[in-house]
Protein backbone atom coordinates (compact mmCIF):
# COMPACT_ATOMS: atom_id res chain seq x y z
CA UNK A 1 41.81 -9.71 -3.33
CA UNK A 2 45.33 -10.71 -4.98
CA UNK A 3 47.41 -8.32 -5.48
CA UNK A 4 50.56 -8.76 -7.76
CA UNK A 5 53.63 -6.95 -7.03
CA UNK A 6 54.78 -4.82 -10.04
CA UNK A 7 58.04 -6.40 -11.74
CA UNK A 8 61.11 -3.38 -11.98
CA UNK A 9 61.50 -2.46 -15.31
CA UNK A 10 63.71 -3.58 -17.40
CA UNK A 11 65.02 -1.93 -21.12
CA UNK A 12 63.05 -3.93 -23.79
CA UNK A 13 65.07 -6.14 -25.72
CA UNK A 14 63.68 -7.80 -29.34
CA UNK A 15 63.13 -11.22 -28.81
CA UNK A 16 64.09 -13.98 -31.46
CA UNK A 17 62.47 -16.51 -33.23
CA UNK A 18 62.59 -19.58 -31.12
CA UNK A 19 62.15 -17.09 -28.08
CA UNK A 20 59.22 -15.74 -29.50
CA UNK A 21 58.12 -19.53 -30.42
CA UNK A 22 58.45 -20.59 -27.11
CA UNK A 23 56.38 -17.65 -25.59
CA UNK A 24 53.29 -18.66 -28.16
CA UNK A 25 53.10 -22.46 -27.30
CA UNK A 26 53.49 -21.91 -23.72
CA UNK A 27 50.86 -19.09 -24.28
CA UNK A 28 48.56 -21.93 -26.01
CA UNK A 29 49.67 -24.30 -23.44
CA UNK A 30 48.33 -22.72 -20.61
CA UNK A 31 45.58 -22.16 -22.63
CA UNK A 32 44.42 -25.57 -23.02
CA UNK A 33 45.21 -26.43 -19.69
CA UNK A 34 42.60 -23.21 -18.10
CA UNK A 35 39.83 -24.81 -20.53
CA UNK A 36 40.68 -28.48 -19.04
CA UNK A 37 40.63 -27.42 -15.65
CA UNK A 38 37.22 -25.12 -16.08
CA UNK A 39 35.93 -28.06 -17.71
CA UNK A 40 36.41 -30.52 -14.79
CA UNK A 41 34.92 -27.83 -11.55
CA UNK A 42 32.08 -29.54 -10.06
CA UNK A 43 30.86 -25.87 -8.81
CA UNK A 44 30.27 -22.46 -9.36
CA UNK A 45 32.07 -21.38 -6.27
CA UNK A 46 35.27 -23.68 -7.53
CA UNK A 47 35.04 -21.96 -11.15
CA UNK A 48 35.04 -18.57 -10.05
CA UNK A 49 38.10 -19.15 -7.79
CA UNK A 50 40.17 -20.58 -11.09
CA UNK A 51 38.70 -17.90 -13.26
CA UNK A 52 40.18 -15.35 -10.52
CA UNK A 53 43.16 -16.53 -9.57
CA UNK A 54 44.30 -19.11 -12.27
CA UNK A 55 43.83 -16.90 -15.29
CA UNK A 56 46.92 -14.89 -13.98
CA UNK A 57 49.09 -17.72 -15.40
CA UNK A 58 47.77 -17.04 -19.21
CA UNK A 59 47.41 -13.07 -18.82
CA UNK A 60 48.87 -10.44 -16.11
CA UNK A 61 46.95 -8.48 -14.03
CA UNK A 62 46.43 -6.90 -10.65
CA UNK A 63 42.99 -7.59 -9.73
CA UNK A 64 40.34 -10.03 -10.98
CA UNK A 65 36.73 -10.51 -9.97
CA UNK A 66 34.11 -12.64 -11.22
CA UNK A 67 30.83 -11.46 -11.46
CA UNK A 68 27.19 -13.68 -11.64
CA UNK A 69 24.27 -12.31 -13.04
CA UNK A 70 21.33 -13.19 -10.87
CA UNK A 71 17.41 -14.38 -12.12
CA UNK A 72 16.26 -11.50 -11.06
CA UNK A 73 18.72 -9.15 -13.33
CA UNK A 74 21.01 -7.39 -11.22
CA UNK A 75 24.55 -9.47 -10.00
CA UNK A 76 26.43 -10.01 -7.38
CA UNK A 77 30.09 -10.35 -6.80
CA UNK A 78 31.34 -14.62 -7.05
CA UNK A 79 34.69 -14.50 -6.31
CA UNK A 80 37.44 -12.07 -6.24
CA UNK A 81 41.20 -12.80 -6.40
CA UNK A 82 43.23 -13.53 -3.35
CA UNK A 83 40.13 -14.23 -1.38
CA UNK A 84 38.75 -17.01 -0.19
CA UNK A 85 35.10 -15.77 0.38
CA UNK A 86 33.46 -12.37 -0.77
CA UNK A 87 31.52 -10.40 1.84
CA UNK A 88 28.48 -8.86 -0.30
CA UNK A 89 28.59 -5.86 2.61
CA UNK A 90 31.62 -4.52 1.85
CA UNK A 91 32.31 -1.25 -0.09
CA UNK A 92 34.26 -3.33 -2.79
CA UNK A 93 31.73 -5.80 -3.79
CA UNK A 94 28.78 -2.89 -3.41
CA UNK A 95 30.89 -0.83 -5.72
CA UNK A 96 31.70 -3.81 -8.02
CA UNK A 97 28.21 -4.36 -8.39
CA UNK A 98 27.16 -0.88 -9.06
CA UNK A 99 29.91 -0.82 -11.89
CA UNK A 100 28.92 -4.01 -13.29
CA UNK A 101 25.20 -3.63 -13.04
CA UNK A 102 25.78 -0.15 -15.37
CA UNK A 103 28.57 -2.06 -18.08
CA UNK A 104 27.69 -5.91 -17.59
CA UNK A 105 25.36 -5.76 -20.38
CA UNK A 106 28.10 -5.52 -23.26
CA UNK A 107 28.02 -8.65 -24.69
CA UNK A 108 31.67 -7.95 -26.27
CA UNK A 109 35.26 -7.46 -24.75
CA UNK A 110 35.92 -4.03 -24.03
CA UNK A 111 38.37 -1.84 -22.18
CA UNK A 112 36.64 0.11 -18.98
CA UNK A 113 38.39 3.14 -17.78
CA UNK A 114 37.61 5.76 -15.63
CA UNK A 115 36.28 7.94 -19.20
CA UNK A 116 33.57 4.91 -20.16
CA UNK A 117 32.24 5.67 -16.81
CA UNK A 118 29.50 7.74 -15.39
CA UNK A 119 30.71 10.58 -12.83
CA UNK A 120 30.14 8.61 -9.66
CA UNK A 121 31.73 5.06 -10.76
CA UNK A 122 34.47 7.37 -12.61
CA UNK A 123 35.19 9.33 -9.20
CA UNK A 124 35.71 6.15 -6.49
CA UNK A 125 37.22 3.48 -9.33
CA UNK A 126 40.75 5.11 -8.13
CA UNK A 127 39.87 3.76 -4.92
CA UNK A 128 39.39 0.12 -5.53
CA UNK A 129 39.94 -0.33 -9.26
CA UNK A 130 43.97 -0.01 -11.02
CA UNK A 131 43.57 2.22 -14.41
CA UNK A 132 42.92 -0.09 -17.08
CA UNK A 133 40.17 -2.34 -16.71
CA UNK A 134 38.98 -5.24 -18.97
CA UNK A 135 35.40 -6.77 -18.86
CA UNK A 136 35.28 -10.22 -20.39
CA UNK A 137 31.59 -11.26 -20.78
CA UNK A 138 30.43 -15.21 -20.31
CA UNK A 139 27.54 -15.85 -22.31
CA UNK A 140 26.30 -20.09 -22.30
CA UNK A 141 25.95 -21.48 -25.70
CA UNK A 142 21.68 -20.51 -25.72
CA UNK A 143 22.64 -16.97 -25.57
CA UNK A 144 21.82 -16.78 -22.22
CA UNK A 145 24.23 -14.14 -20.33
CA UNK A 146 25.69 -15.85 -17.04
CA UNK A 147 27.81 -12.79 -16.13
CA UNK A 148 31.62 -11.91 -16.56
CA UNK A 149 34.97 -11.66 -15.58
CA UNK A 150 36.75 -8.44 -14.92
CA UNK A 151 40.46 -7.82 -14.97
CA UNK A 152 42.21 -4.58 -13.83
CA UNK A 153 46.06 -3.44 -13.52
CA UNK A 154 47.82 -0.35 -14.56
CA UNK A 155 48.91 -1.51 -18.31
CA UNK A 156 47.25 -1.07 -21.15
CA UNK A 157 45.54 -4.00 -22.68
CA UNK A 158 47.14 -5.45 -25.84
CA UNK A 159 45.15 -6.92 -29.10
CA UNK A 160 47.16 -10.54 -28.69
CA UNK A 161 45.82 -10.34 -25.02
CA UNK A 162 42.18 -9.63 -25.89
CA UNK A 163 42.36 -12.46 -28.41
CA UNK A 164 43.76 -15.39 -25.83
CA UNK A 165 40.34 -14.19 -23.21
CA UNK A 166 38.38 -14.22 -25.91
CA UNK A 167 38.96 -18.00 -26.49
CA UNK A 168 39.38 -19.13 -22.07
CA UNK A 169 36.34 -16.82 -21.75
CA UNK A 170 34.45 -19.09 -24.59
CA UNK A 171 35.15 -22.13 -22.21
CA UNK A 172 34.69 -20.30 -18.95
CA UNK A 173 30.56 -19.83 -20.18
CA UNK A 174 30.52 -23.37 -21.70
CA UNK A 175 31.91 -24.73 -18.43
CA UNK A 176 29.63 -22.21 -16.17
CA UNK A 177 26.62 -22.97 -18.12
CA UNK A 178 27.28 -27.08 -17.63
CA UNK A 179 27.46 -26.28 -13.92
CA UNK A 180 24.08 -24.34 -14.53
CA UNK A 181 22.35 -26.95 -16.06
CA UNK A 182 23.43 -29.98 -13.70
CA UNK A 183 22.64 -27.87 -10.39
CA UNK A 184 19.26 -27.46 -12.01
CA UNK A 185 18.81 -31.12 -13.07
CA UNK A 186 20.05 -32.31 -9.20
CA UNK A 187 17.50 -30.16 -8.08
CA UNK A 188 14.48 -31.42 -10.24
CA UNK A 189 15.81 -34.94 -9.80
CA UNK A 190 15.98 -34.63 -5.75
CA UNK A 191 12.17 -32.78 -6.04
CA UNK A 192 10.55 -36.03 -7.76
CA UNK A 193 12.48 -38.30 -5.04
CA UNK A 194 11.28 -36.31 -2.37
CA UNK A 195 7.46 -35.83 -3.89
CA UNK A 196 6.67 -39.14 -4.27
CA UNK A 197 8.09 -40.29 -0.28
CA UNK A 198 6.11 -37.02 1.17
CA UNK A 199 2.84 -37.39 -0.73
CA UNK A 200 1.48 -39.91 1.43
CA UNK A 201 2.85 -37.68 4.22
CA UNK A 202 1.09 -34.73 2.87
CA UNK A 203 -2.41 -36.21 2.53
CA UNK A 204 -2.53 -37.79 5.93
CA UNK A 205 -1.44 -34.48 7.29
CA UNK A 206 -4.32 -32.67 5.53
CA UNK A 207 -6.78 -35.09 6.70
CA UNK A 208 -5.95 -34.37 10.07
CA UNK A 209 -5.24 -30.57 9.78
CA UNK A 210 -9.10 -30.77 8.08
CA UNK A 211 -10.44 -31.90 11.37
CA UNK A 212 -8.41 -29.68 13.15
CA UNK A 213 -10.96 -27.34 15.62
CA UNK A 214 -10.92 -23.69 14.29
CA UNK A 215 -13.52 -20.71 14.84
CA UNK A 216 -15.60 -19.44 11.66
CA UNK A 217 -14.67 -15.88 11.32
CA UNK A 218 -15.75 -13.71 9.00
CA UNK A 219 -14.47 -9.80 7.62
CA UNK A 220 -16.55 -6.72 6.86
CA UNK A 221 -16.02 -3.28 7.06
CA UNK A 222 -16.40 -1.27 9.91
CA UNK A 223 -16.48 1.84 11.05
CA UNK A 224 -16.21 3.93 14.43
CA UNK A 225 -19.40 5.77 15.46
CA UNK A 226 -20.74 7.62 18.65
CA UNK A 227 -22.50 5.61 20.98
CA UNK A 228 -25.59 8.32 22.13
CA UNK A 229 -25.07 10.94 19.27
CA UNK A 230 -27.54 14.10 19.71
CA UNK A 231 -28.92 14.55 16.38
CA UNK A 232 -29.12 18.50 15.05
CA UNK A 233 -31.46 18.75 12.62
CA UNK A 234 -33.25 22.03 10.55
CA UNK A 235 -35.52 24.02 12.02
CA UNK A 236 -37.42 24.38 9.31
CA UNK A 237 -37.15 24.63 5.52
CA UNK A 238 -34.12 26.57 4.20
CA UNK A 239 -31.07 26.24 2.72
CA UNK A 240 -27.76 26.40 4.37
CA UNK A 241 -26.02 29.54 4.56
CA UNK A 242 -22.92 29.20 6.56
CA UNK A 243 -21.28 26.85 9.31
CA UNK A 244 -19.96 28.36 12.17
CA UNK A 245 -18.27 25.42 12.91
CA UNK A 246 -15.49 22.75 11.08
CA UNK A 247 -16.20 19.03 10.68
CA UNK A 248 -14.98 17.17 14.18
CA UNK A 249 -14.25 20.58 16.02
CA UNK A 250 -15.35 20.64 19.98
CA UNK A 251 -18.07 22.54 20.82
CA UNK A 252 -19.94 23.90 24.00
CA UNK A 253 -23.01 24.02 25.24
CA UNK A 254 -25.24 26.83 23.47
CA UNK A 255 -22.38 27.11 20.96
CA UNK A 256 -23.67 28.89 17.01
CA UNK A 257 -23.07 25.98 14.83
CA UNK A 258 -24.96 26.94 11.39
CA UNK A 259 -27.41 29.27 10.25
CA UNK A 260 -30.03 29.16 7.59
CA UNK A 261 -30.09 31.56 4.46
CA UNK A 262 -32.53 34.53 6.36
CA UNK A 263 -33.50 36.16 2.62
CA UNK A 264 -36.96 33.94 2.23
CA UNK A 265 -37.80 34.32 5.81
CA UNK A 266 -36.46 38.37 5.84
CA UNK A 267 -38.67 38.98 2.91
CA UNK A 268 -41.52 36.94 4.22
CA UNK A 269 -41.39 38.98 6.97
CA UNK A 270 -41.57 42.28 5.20
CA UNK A 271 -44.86 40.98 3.34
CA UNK A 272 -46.39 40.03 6.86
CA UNK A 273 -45.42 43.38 8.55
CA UNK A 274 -47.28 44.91 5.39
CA UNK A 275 -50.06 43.02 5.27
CA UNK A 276 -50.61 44.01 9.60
CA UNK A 277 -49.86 47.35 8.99
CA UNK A 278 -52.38 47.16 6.34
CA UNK A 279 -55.21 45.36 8.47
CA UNK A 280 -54.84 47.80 10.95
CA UNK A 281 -54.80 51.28 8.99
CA UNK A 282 -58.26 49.11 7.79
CA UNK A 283 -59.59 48.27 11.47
CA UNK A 284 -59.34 51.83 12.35
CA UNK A 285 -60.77 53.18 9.85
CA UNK A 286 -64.25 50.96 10.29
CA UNK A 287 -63.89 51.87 13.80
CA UNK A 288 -64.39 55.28 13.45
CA UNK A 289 -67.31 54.71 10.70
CA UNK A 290 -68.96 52.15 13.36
CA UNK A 291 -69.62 55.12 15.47
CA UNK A 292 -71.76 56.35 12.75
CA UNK A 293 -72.35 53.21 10.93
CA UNK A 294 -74.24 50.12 12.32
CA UNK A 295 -72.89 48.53 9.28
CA UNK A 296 -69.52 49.11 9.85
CA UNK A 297 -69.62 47.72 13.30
CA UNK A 298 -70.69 44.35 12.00
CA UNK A 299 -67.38 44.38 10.70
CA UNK A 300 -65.19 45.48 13.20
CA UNK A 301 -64.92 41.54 14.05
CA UNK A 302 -63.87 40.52 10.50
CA UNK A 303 -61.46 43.11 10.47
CA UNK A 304 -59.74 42.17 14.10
CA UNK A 305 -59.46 38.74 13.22
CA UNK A 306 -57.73 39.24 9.71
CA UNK A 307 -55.61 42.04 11.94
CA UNK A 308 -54.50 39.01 14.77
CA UNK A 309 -53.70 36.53 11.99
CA UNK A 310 -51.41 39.21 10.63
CA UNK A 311 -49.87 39.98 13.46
CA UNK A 312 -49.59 36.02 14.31
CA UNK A 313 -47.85 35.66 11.26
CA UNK A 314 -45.40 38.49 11.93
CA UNK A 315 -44.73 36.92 15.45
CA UNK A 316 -44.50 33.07 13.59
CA UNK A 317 -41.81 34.74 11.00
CA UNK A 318 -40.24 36.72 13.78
CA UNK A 319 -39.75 33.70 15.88
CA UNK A 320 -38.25 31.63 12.90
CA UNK A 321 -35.68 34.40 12.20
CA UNK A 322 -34.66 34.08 15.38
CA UNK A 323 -33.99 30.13 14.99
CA UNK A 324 -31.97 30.77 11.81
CA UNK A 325 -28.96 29.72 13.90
CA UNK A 326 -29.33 27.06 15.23
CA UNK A 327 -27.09 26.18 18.76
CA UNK A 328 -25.24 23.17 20.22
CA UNK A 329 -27.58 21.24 22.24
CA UNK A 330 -24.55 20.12 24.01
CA UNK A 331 -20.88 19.62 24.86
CA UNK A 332 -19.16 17.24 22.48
CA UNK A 333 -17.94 17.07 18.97
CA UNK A 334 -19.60 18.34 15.94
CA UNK A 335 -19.46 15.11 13.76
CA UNK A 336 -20.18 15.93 9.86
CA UNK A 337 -18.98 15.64 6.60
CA UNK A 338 -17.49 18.60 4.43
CA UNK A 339 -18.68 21.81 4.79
CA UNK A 340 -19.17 22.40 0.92
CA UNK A 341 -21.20 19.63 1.16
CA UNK A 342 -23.80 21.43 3.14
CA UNK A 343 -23.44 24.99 1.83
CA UNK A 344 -26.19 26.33 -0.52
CA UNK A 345 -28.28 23.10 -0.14
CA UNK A 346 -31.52 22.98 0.38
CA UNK A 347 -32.51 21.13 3.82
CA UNK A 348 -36.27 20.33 4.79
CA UNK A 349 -37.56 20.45 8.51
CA UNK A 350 -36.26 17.46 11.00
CA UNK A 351 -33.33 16.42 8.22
CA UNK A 352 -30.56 15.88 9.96
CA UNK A 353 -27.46 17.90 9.50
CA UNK A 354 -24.93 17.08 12.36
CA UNK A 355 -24.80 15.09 15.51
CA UNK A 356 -23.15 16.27 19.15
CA UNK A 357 -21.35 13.22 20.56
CA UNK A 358 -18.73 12.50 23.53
CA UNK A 359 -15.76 11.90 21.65
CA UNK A 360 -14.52 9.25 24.47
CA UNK A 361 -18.37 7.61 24.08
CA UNK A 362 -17.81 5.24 21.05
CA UNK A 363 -19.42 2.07 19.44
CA UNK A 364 -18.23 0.06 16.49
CA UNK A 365 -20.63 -0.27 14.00
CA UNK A 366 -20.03 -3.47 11.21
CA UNK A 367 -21.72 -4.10 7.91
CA UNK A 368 -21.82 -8.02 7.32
CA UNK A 369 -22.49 -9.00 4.05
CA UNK A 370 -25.05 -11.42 3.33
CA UNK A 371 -22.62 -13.51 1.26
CA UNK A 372 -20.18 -13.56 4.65
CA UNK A 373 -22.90 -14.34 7.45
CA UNK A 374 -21.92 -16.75 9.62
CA UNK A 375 -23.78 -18.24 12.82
CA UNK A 376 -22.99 -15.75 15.75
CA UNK A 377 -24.54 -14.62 18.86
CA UNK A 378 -24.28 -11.42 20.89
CA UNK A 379 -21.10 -11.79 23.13
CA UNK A 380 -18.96 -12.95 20.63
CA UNK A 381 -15.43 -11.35 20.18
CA UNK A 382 -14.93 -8.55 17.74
CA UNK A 383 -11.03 -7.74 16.07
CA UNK A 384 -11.04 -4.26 14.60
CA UNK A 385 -7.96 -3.70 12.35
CA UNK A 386 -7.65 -0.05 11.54
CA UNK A 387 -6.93 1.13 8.14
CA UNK A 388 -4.19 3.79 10.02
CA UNK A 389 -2.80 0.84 12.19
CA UNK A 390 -3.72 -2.58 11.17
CA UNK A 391 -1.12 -3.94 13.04
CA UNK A 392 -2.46 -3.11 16.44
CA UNK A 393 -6.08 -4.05 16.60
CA UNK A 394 -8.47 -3.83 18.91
CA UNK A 395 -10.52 -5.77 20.73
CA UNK A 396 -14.53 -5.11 21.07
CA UNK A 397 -17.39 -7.37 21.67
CA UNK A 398 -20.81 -7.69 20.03
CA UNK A 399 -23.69 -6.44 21.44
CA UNK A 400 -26.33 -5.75 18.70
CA UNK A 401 -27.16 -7.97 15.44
CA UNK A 402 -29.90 -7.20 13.29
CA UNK A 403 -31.73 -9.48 11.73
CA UNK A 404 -32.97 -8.00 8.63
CA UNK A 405 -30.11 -6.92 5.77
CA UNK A 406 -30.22 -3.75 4.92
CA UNK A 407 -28.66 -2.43 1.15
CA UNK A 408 -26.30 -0.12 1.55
CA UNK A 409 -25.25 2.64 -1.12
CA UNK A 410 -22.96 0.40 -2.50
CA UNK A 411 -25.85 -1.85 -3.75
CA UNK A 412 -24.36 -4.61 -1.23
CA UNK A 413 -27.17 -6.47 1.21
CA UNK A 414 -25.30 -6.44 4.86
CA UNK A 415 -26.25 -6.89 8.37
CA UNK A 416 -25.75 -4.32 10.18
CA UNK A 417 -23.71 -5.18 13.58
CA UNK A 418 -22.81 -2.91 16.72
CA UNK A 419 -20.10 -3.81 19.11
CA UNK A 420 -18.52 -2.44 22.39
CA UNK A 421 -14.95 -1.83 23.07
CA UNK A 422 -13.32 -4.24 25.84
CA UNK A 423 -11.85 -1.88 28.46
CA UNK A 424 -8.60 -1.15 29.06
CA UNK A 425 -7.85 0.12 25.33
CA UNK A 426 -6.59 3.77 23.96
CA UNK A 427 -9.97 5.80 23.11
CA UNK A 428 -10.60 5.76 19.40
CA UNK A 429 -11.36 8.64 17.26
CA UNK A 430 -14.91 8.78 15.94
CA UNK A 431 -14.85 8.12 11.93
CA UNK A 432 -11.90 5.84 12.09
CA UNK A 433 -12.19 3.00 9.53
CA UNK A 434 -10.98 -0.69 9.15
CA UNK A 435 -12.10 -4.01 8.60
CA UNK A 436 -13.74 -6.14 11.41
CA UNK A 437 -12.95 -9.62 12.37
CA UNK A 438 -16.15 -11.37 13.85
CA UNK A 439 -15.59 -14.94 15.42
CA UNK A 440 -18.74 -17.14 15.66
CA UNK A 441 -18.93 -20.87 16.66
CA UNK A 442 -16.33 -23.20 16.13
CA UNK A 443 -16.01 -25.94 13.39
CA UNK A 444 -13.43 -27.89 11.40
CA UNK A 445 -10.89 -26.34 9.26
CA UNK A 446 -12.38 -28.41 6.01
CA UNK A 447 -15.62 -26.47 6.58
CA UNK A 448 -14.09 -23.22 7.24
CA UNK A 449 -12.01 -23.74 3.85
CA UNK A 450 -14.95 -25.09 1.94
CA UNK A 451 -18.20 -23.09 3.46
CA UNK A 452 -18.57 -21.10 0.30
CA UNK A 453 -17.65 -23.62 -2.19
CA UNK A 454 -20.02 -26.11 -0.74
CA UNK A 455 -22.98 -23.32 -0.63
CA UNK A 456 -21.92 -22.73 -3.89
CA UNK A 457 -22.35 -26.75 -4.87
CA UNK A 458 -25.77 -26.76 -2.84
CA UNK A 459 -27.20 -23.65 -4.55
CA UNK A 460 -26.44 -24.98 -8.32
CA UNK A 461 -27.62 -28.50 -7.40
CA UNK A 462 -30.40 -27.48 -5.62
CA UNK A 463 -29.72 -29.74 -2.70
């Protein structure tokens, strides 16, 4: 950063004619010779060192930096004065860049000082900033805003001043913007040298890079699911009343998981307890008139057997009620879906509800697509990349295809694939999704590019 030592004062004294003469054609002099010398940089980095350090010859100031506005928007700092090279890291530049990012839009010279600035900027410009700033925008001649110049020192800025930047800053741009222009024509020009010399380069390398050995491979969904679940279905037909247990929670052995709504069954039961107490207040009352009544013995055996099949059905009810809630068959993990899911519906007998499974006893289970099939085997090697962790996936092998698609509920025709996990991995929770890499045989790179296209090709030409 230059830094120019302040001059002592001295008691203003009225220049004369020719004095003042003199100052305003070496004033113009220096003038012309900035524009001459902008005019002749050959780069960017060499124009932002004469904007920063030369400029001091026309106007004076204490600190100068030249900032470039980027294609993407923001800037960054290109040279500052005194320095040889700008460090983009350092609190100067970062600051310069938040300052400039905020004002570098003004498409006008202006004055900055600490009061055109927002509380933040206005607080640390003290630290790297002298009180009066100036921001002196370059703008090429198709409007196109390359960025600016900014001058700082501790005078005010004077209207004659303003005037003699407005005119170097005119061929600062239309110097910066040449320099633009011919660093994009070198470039185009070197690109056509250097296409037409690497084409032939290019297509022998893709010939050989198509017959380069590769392994089809194909992705699909996949999901982890116990290995030898224990299905827990209904008892009978209900509707669920209440789970005693949360989705993925341990259980025991014996453990209440859910219970059935008892109201249908409790009410059944009341009907069937009439309906016996009924049949029996009848049985003994034939009873007694059999003793009399030859016809009324003849149907003491109706009467007992509508009397057992009341009391069956009390016993059948009875025994229901107490299967309402319905136990763990075993130790594991209660694997099912949201408990509002289940509550108040209506379930029929053998539907299932939950499974039991050994939370360390996992399979992965993969949904091909038809569209994605490719030739594989049982063996082949399985990459599972979880939707938690894709970065770290996990190796499993295949052990079941099926040969018939089934449609899923998304209306999509897969094969459904199982795999085992290799040993010597972290257990997986059950539920865990990802995508599944399958690798089947091996082929060339062309026809692992081109499978689809090519099926594609054969299915429209019918070939």
């Amino acid at each position: 950063m230059r830094v120019v030592p302040p001059t002592p004062e001295e008691p203003p004294q009225r220049p004369d004619a020719a004095e003042l003469a003199g100052r305003q054609l070496f004033g113009l002099t220096t003038l012309l010779q900035l524009q001459k010398r902008a005019r002749h940089t050959r780069t960017e980095q060499e124009l932002g060192f004469l904007m920063v350090n030369d400029t001091f010859s026309l106007v004076r100031y204490r600190q100068a930096l030249a900032w470039q506005r980027t294609e993407r928007g923001d800037g960054a700092v290109l040279a500052v004065s005194g320095l040889s090279s700008v460090d983009a890291d350092s609190p100067y530049a970062r600051y310069a860049c938040r300052l400039l990012a905020a004002h570098g839009d003004s498409a006008a010279i202006k004055e900055l000082t600490t009061a055109d600035l927002a509380p933040d900027l206005a607080e640390e410009w003290p630290e790297y900033l002298p009180a009066h700033g100036l921001w002196l925008p370059l703008t090429a001649p198709d409007e196109r805003s390359l960025g600016g110049l900014l001058l700082a020192r501790e005078e005010p800025w004077t209207d004659g001043e303003r005037v003699l930047l407005e005119n170097l800053g005119d061929a600062y741009a239309h110097a910066w913007g040449g320099l633009v222009r011919q660093q994009r024509r070198w470039h185009r020009d070197a690109a056509r040298l250097k296409s037409l010399r690497t084409l032939g380069y290019v297509a022998a390398g893709l010939v050989a890079l198509s017959l380069f050995p590769v392994r089809l491979s194909a992705l699909a969904p996949a999901e982890v699911i116990p290995q030898a679940p224990t299905v827990v279905r209904a008892p009978f037909d209900g509707v669920v009343d209440k789970f005693l247990v949360t989705p993925n929670q341990p259980v025991t052995e014996d453990q209440p998981l859910f219970q059935l709504d008892p109201v249908r069954l409790q009410n059944r039961l009341d009907v069937a307890q009439a309906t016996l107490e009924a049949a029996e207040a009848e049985y003994r009352q034939t009873a007694q008139q059999a003793v009399f009544d030859e016809k009324a013995k003849g149907q003491l055996v109706v009467l007992q057997g509508k009397r057992d099949q009341a009391m069956a059905e009390v016993t059948y009810v009875q025994d229901l009620l107490k299967r309402i809630v319905v136990h763990a068959p075993r130790a594991g993990l209660a694997v099912f879906t949201d408990v509002n899911d289940w509550i108040g519906r209506p379930v029929t007998q053998g539907e299932r509800i939950l499974m039991v499974a050994e939370p360390k006893d996992v399979e992965l289970e993969i949904k091909l697509p038809v569209a994605d099939a490719i030739a594989m085997d049982t063996g082949d090697p399985v990459s599972l990349f979880l939707n938690i962790d894709p970065q770290h996936p996990l190796d499993a092998t295949v052990r079941l295809a099926a040969y018939q698609p089934e449609v899923g509920t998304d209306g999509v025709a897969a094969y459904r694939l199982k795999a085992r996990f290799n040993d010597g991995q972290a257990p997986v929770r059950i539920g865990l999704q990802g995508t599944a890499k399958i690798y089947g045989q091996r082929t060339t790179l062309f026809y692992y590019l081109f499978r689809r296209p090519l099926a594609a090709l054969r299915q429209r030409l019918g070939v």
